[in-house]
N, C-alpha and C. Protein backbone atom coordinates (compact mmCIF):
# COMPACT_ATOMS: atom_id res chain seq x y z
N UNK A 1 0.85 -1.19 0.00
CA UNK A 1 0.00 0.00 0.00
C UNK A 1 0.89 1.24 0.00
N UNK A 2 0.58 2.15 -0.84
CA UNK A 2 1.40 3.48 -1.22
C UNK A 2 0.76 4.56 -0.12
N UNK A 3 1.96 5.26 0.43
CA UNK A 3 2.37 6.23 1.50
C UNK A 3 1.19 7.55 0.59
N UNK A 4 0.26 7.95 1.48
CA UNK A 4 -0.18 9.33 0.99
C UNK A 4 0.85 10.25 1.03
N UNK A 5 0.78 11.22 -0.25
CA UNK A 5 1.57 12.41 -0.41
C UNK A 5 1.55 12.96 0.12
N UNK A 6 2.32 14.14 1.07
CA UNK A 6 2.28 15.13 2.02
C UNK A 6 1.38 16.32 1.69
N UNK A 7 0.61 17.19 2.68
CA UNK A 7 0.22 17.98 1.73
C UNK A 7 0.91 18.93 1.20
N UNK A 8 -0.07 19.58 0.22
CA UNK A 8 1.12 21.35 -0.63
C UNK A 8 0.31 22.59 0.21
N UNK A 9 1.09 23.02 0.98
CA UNK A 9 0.73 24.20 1.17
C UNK A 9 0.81 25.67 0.39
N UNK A 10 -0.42 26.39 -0.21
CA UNK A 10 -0.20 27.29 -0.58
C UNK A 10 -0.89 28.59 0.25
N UNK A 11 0.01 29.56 -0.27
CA UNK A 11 -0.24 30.83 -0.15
C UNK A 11 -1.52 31.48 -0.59
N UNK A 12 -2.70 32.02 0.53
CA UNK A 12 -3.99 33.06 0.03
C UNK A 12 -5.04 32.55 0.76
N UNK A 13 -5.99 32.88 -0.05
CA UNK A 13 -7.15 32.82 1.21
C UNK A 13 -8.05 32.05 0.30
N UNK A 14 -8.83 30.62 0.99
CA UNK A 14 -9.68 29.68 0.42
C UNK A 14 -10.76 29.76 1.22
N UNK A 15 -11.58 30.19 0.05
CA UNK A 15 -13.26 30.03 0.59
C UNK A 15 -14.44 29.04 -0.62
N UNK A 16 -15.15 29.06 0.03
CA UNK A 16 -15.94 28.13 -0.75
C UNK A 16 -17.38 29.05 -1.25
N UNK A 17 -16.89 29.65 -2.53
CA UNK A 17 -17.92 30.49 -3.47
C UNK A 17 -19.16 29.95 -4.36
N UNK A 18 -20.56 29.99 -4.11
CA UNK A 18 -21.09 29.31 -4.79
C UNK A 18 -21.08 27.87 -4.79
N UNK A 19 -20.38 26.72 -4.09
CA UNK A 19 -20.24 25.91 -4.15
C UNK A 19 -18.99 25.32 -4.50
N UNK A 20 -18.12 26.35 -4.86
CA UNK A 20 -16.89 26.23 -5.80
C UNK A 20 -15.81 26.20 -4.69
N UNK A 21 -14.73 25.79 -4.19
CA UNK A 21 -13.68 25.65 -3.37
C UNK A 21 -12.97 26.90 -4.52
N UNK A 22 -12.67 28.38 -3.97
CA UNK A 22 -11.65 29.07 -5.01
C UNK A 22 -10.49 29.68 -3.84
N UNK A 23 -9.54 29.64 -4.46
CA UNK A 23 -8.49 29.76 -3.47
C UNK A 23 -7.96 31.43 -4.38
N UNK A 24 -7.80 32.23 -3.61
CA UNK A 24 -8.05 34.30 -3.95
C UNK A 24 -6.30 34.08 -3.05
N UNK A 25 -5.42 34.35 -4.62
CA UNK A 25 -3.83 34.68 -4.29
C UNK A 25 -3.40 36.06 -5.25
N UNK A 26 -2.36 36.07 -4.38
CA UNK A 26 -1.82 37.57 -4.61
C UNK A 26 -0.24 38.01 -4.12
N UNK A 27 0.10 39.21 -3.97
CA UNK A 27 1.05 39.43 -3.35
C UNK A 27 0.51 39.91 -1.50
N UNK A 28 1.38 40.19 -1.02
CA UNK A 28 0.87 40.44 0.27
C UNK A 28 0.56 41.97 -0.04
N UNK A 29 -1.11 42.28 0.66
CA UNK A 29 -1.15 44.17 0.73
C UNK A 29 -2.02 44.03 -0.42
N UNK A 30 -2.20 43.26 -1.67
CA UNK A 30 -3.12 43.45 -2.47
C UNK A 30 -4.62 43.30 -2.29
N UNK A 31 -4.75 42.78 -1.45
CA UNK A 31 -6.91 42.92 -0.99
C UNK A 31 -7.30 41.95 -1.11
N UNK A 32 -6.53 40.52 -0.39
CA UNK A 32 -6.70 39.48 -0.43
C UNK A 32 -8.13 39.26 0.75
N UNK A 33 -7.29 39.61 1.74
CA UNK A 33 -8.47 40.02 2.84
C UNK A 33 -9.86 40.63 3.00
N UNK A 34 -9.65 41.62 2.71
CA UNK A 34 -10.62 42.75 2.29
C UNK A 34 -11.42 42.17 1.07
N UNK A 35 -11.08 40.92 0.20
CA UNK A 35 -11.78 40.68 -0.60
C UNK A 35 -12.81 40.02 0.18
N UNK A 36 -12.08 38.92 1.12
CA UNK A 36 -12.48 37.42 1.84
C UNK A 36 -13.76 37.95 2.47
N UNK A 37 -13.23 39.45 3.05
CA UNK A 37 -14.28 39.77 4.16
C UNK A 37 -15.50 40.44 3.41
N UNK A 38 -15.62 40.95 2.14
CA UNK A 38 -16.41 41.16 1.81
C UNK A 38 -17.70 39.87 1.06
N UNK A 39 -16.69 38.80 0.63
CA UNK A 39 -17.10 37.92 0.25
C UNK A 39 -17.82 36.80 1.42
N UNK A 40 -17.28 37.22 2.90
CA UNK A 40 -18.09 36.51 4.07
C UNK A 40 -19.01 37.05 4.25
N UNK A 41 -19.36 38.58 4.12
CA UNK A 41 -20.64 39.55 4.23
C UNK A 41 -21.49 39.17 2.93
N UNK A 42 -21.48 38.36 2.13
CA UNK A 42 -22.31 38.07 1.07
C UNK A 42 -22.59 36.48 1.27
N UNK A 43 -22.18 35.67 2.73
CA UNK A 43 -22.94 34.61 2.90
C UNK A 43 -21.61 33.43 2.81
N UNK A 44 -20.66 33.61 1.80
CA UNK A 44 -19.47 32.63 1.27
C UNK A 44 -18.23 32.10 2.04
N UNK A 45 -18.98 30.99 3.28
CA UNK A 45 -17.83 30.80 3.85
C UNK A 45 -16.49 30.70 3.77
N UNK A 46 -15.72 30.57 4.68
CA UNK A 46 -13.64 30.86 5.26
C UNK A 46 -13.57 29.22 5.22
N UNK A 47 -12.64 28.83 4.61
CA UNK A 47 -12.24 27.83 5.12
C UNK A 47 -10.44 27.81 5.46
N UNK A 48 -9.66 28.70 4.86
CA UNK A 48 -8.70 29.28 5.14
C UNK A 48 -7.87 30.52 5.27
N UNK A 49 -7.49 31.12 6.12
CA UNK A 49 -6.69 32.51 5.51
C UNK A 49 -5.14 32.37 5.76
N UNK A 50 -4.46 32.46 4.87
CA UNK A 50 -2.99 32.58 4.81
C UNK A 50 -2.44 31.55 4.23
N UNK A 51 -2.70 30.26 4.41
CA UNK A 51 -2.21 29.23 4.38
C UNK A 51 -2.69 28.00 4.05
N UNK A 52 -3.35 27.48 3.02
CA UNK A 52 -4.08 25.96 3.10
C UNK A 52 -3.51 24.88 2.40
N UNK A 53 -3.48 24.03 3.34
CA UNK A 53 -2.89 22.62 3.15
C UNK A 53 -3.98 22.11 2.21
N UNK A 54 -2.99 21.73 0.84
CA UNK A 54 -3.73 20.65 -0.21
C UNK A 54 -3.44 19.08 -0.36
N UNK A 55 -4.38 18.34 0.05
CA UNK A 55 -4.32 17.30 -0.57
C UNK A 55 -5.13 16.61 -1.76
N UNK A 56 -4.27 15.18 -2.48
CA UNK A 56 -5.29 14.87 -3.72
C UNK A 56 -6.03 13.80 -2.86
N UNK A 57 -7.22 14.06 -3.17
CA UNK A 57 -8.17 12.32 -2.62
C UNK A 57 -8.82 12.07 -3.95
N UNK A 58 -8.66 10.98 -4.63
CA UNK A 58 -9.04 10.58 -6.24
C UNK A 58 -8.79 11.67 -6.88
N UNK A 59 -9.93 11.96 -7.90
CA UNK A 59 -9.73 13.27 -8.92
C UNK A 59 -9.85 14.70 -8.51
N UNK A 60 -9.57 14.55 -6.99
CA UNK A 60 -10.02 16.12 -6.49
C UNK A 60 -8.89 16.54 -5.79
N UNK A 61 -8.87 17.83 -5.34
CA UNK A 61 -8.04 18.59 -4.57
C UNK A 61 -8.63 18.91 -3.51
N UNK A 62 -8.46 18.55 -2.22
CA UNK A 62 -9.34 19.06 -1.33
C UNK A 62 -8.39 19.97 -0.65
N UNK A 63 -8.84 21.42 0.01
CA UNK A 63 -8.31 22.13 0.91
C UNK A 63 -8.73 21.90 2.09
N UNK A 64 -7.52 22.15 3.49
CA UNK A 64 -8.47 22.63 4.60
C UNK A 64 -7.02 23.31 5.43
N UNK A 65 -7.69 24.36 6.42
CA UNK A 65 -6.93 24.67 7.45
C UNK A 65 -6.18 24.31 8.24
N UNK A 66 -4.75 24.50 8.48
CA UNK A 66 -3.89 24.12 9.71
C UNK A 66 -5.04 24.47 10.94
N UNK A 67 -5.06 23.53 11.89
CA UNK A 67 -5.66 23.54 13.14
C UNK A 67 -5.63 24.82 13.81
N UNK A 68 -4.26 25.22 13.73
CA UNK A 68 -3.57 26.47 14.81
C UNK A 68 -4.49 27.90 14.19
N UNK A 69 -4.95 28.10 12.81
CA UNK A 69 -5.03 29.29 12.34
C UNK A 69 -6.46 28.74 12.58
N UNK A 70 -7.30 27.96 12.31
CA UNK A 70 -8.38 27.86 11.62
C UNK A 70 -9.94 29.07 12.46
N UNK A 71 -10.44 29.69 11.17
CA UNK A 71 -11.30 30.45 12.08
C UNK A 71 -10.95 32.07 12.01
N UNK A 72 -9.82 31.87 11.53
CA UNK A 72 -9.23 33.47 12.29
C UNK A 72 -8.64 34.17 10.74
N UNK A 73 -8.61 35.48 10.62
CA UNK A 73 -8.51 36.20 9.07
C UNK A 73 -7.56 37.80 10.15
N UNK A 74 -6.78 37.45 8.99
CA UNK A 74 -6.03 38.49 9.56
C UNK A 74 -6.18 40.11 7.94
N UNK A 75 -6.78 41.27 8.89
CA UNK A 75 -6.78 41.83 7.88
C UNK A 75 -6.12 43.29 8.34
N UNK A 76 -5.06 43.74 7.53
CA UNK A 76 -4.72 45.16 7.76
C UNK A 76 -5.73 46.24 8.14
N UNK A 77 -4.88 46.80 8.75
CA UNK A 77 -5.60 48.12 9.94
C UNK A 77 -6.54 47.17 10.84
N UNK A 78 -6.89 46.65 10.76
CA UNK A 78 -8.22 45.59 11.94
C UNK A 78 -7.35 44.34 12.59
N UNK A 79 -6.51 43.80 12.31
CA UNK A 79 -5.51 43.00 13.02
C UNK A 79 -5.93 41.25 12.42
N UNK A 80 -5.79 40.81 13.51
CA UNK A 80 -6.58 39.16 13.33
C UNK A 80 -7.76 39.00 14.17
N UNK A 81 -8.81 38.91 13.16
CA UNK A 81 -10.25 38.51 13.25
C UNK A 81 -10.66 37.01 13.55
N UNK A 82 -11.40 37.12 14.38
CA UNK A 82 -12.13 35.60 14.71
C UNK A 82 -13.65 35.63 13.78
N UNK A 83 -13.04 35.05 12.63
CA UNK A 83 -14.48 34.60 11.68
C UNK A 83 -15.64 34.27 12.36
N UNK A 84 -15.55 32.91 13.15
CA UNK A 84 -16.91 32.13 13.39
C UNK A 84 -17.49 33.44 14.70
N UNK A 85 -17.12 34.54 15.63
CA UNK A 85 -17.77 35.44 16.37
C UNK A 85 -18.52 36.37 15.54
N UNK A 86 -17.56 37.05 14.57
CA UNK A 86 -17.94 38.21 13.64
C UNK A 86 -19.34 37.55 13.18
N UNK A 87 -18.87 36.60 12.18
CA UNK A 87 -20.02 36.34 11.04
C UNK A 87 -20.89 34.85 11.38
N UNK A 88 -20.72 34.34 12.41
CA UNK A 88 -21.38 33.28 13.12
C UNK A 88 -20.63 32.12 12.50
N UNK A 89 -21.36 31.00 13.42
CA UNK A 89 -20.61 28.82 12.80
C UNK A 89 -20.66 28.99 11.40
N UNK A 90 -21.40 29.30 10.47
CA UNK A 90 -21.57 28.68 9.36
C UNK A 90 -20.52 29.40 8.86
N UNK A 91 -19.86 30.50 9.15
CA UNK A 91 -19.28 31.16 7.99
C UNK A 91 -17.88 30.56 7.93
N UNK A 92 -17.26 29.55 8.80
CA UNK A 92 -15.84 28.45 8.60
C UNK A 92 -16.19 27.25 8.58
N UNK A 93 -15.62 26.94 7.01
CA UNK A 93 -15.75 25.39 6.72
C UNK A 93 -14.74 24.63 6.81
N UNK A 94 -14.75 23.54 7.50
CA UNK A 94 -13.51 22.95 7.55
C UNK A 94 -12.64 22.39 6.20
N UNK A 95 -13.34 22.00 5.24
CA UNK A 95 -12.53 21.60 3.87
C UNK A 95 -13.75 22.13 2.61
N UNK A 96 -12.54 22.15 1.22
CA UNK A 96 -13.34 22.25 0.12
C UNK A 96 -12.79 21.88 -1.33
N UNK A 97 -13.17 21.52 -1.86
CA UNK A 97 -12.50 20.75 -3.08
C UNK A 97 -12.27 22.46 -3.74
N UNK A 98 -11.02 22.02 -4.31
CA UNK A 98 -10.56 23.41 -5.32
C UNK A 98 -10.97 23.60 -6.20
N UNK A 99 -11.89 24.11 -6.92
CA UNK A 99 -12.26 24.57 -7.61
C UNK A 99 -11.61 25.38 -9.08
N UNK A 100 -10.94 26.59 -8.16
CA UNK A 100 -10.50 27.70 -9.22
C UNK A 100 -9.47 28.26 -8.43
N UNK A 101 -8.91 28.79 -8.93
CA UNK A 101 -7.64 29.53 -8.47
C UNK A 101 -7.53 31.11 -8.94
N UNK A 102 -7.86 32.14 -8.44
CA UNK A 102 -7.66 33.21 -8.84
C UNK A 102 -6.87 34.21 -7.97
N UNK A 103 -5.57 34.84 -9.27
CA UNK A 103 -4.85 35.46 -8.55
C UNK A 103 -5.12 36.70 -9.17
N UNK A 104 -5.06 37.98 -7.88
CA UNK A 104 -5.27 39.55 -8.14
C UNK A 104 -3.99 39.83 -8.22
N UNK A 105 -3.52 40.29 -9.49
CA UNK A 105 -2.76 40.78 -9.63
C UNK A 105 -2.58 42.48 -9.49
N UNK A 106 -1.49 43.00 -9.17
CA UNK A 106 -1.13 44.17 -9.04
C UNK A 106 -1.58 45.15 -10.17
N UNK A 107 -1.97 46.92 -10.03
CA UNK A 107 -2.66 47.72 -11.03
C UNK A 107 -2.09 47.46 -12.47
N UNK A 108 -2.20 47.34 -13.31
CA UNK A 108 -1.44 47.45 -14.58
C UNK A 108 -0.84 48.72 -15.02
N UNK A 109 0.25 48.60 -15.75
CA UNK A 109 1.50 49.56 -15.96
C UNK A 109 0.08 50.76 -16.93
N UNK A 110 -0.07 51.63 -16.35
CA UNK A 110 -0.98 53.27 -17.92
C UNK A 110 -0.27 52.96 -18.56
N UNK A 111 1.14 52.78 -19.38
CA UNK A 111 1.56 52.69 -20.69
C UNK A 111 1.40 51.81 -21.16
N UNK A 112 1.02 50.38 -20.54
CA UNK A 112 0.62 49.39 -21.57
C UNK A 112 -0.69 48.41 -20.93
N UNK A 113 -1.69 48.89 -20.82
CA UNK A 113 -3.08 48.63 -20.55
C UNK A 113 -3.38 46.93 -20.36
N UNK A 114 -4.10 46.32 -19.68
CA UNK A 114 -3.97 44.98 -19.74
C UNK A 114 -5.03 44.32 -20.45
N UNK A 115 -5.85 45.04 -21.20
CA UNK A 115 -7.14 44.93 -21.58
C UNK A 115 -6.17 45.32 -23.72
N UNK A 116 -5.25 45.52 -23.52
CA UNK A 116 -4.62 45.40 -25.34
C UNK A 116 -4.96 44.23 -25.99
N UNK A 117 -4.81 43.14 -25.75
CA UNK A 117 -4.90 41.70 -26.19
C UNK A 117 -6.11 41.53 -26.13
N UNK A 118 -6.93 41.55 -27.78
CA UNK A 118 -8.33 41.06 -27.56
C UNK A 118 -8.70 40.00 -27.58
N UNK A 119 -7.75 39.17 -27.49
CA UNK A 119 -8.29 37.91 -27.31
C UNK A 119 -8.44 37.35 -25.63
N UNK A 120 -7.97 38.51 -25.06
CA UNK A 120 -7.91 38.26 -23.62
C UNK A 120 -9.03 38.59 -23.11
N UNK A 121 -9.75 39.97 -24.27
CA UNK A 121 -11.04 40.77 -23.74
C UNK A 121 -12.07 39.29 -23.98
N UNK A 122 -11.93 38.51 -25.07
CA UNK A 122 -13.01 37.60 -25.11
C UNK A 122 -12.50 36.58 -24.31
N UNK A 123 -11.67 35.92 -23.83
CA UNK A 123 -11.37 34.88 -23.40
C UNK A 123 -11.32 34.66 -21.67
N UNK A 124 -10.59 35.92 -21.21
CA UNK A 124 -10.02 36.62 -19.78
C UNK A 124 -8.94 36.19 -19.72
N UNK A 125 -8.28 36.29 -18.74
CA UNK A 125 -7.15 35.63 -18.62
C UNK A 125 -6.78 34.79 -17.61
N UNK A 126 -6.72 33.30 -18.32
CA UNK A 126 -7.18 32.14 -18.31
C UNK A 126 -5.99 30.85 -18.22
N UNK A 127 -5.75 29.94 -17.81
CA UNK A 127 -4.41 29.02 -17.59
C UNK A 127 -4.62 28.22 -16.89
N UNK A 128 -4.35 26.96 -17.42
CA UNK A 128 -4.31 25.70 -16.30
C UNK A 128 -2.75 25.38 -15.84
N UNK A 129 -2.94 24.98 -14.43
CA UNK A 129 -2.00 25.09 -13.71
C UNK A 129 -1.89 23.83 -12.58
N UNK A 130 -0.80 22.94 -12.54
CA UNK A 130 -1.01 21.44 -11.88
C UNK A 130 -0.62 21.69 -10.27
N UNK A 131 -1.56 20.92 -9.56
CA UNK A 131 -1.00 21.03 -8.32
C UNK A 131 -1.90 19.77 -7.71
N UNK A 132 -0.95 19.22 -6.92
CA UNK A 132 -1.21 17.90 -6.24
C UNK A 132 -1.43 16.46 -7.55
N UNK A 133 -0.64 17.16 -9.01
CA UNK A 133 -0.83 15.75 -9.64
C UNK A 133 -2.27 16.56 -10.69
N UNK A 134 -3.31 17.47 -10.13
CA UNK A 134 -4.36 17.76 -11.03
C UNK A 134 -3.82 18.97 -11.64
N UNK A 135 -5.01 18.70 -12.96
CA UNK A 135 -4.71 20.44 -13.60
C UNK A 135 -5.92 21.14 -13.27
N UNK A 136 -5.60 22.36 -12.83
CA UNK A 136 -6.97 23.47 -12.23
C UNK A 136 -6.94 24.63 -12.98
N UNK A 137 -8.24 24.93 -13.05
CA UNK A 137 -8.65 26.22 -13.69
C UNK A 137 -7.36 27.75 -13.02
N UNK A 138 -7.07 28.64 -13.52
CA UNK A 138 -6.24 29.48 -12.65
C UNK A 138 -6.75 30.69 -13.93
N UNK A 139 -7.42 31.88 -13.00
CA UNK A 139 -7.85 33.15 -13.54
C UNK A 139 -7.13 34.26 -13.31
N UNK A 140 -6.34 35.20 -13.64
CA UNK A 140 -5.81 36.58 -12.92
C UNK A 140 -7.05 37.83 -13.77
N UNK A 141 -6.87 38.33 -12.42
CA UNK A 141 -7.89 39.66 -12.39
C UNK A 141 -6.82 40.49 -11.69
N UNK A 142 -7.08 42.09 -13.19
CA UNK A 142 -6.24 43.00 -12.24
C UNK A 142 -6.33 43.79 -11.80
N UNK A 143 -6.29 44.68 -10.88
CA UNK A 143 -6.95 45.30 -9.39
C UNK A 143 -6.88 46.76 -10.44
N UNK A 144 -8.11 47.43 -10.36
CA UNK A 144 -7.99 48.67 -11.15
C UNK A 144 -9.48 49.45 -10.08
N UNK A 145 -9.25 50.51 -9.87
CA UNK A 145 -9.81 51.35 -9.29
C UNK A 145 -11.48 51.38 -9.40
N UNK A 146 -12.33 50.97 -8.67
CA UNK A 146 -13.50 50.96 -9.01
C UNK A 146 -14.03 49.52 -9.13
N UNK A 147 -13.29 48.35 -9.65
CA UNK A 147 -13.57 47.09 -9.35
C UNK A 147 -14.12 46.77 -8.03
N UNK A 148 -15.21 45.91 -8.64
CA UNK A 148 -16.11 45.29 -7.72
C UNK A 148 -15.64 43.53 -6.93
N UNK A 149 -14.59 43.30 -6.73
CA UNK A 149 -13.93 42.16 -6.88
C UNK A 149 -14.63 41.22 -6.35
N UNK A 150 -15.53 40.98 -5.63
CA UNK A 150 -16.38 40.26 -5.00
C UNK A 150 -17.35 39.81 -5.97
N UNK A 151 -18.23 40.75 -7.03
CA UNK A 151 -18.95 40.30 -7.98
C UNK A 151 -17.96 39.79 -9.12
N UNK A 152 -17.04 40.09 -9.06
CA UNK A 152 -16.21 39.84 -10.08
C UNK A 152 -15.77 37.79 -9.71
N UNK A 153 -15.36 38.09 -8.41
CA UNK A 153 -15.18 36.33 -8.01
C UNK A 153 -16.04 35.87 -7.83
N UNK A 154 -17.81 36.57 -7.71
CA UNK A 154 -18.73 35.38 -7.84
C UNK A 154 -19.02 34.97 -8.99
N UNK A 155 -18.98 35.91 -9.74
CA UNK A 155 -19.20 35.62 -11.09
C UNK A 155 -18.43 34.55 -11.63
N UNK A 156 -16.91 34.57 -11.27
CA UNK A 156 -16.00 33.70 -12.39
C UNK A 156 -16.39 32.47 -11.34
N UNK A 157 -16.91 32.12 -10.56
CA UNK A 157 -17.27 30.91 -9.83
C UNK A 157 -18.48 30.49 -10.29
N UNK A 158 -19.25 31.56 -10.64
CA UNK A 158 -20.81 30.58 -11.48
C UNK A 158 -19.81 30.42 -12.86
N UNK A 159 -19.11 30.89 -13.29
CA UNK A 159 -19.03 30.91 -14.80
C UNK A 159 -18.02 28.87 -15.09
N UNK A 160 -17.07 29.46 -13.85
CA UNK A 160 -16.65 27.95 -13.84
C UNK A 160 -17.28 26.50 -13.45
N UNK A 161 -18.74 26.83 -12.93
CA UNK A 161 -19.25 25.57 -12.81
C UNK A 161 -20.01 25.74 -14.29
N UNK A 162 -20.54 26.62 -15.15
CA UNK A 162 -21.13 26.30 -15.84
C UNK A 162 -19.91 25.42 -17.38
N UNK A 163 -18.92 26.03 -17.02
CA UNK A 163 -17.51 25.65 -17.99
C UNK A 163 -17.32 24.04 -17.51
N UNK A 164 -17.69 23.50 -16.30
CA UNK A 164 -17.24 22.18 -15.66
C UNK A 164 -18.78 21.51 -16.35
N UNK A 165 -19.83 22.00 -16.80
CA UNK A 165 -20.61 21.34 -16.99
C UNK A 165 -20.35 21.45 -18.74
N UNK A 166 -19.46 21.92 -19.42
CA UNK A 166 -19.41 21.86 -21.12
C UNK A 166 -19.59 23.10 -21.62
N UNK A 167 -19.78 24.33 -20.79
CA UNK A 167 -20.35 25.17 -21.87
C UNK A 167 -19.52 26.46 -21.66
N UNK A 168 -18.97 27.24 -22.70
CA UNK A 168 -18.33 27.95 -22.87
C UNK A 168 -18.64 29.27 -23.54
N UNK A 169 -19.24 30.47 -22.79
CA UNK A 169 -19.23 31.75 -23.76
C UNK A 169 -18.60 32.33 -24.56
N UNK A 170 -17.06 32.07 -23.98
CA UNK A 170 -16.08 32.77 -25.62
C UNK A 170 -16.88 31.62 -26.82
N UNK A 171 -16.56 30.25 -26.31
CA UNK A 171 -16.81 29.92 -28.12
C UNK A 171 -18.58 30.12 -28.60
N UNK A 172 -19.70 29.81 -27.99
CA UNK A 172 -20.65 30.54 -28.03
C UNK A 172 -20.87 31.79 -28.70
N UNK A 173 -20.24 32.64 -28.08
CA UNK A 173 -20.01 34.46 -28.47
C UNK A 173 -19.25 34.26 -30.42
N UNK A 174 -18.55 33.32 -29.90
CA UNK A 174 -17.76 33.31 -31.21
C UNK A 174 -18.51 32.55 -32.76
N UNK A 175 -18.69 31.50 -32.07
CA UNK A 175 -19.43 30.67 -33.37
C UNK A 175 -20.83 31.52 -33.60
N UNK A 176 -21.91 32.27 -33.05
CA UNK A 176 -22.52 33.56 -33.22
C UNK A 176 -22.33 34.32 -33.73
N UNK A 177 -20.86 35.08 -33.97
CA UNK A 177 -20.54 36.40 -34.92
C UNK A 177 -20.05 35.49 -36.02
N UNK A 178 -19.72 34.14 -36.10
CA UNK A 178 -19.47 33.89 -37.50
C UNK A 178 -20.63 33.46 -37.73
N UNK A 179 -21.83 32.82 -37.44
CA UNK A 179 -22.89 32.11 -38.28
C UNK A 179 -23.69 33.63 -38.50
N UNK A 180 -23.23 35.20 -37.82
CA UNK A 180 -23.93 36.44 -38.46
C UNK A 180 -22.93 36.68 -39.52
N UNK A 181 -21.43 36.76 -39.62
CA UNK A 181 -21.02 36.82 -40.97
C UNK A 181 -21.21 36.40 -41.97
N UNK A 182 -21.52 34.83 -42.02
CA UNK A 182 -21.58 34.05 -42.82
C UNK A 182 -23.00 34.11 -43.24
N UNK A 183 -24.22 34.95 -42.92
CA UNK A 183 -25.54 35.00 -43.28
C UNK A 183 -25.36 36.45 -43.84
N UNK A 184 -24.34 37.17 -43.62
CA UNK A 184 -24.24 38.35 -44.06
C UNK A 184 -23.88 38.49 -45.46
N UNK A 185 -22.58 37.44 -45.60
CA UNK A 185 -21.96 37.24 -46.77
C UNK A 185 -22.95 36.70 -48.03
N UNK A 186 -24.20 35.61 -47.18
CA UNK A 186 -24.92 35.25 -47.95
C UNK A 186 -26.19 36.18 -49.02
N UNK A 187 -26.13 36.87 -47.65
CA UNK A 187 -27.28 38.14 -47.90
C UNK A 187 -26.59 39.30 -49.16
N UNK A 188 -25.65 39.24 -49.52
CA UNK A 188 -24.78 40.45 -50.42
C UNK A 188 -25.56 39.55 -52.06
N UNK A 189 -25.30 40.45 -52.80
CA UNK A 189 -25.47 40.49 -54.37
C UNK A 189 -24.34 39.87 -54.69
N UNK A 190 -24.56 38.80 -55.51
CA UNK A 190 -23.46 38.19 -56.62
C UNK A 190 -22.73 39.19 -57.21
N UNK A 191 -20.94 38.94 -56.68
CA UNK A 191 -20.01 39.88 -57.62
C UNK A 191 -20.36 39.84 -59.21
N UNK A 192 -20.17 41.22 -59.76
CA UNK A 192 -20.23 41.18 -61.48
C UNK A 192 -19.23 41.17 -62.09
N UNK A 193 -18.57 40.35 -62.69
CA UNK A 193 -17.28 40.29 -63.36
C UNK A 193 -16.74 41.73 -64.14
């Protein structure tokens, strides 16, 4: 009988969105916290902050909390918070299969916009990435003034269960503007020599 793998600990904060295990990484100071806590005020339990141990059990990744932290969110200017007092029992779960991985990345450079690449505008920006042996969804979103980041991570959490069930809006969106080109092209007058 083969030795279970140790777990992988990574860096950020894992909550369970919609049903979705998404683990919200970053650099330190970027609004990792401040995301979590807004995302606990909309119902979406903690199951880790800082630190969650991954293991594989069959085709999944499950997260859960070191014992010592579990419960507790540490957020600038407010210190370290006790989740289950603030926002009551339900709002710390002890484990959650991973889902998605999204990292907030830092503002983008004004001289070269991160929204240039239109294939990024239809696609987002998008990458699978292996950990514990699986490959997982991994999204970066980048922190720009006025972002709603909370609707922004519920959203890419409905969007990834509907992607886990087959269905995809870029190609949707896409095979749409060609079956309107291609009725367009049809619709024109025969060239005249």
């Amino acid at each position: 009988m083969s030795t279970p793998a140790p777990p992988v600990t990574r860096h950020g904060v894992f909550m369970r969105v919609w049903g979705l295990g998404v683990l919200l990484m970053g650099d330190s100071g970027v609004g990792k916290s401040e995301l979590a806590l807004e995302l606990l005020a909309r119902g979406h339990p903690l199951v880790a902050d800082d630190a969650t141990e991954f293991v594989r059990q069959g085709p999944h990744v499950i997260g859960h909390c070191p014992e010592v932290i579990s419960g507790f969110l540490e957020a600038r200017s407010l210190g370290i918070l006790n989740i289950r007092k603030i926002f009551g029992p339900r709002s710390v779960i002890q484990s959650a299969a991973l889902g998605l991985m999204i990292a907030l990345d830092p503002p983008p450079d004004p001289e070269r916009p991160w929204w240039s690449d239109g294939m990024e505008r239809i696609m987002g920006r998008r990458e699978t990435v292996r950990l514990c042996g699986v490959d997982l969804p991994r999204l970066s979103i980048p922190i720009r003034v006025g972002h709603n980041l909370a609707v922004l991570v519920e959203t890419a959490c409905r969007d990834q269960q509907i992607r886990n069930g087959g269905y995809r809006a870029d190609r949707d969106f896409a095979a749409r503007q060609l079956r309107a080109i291609r009725q367009t092209q049809s619709d024109l007058p025969p060239e005249t020599p």
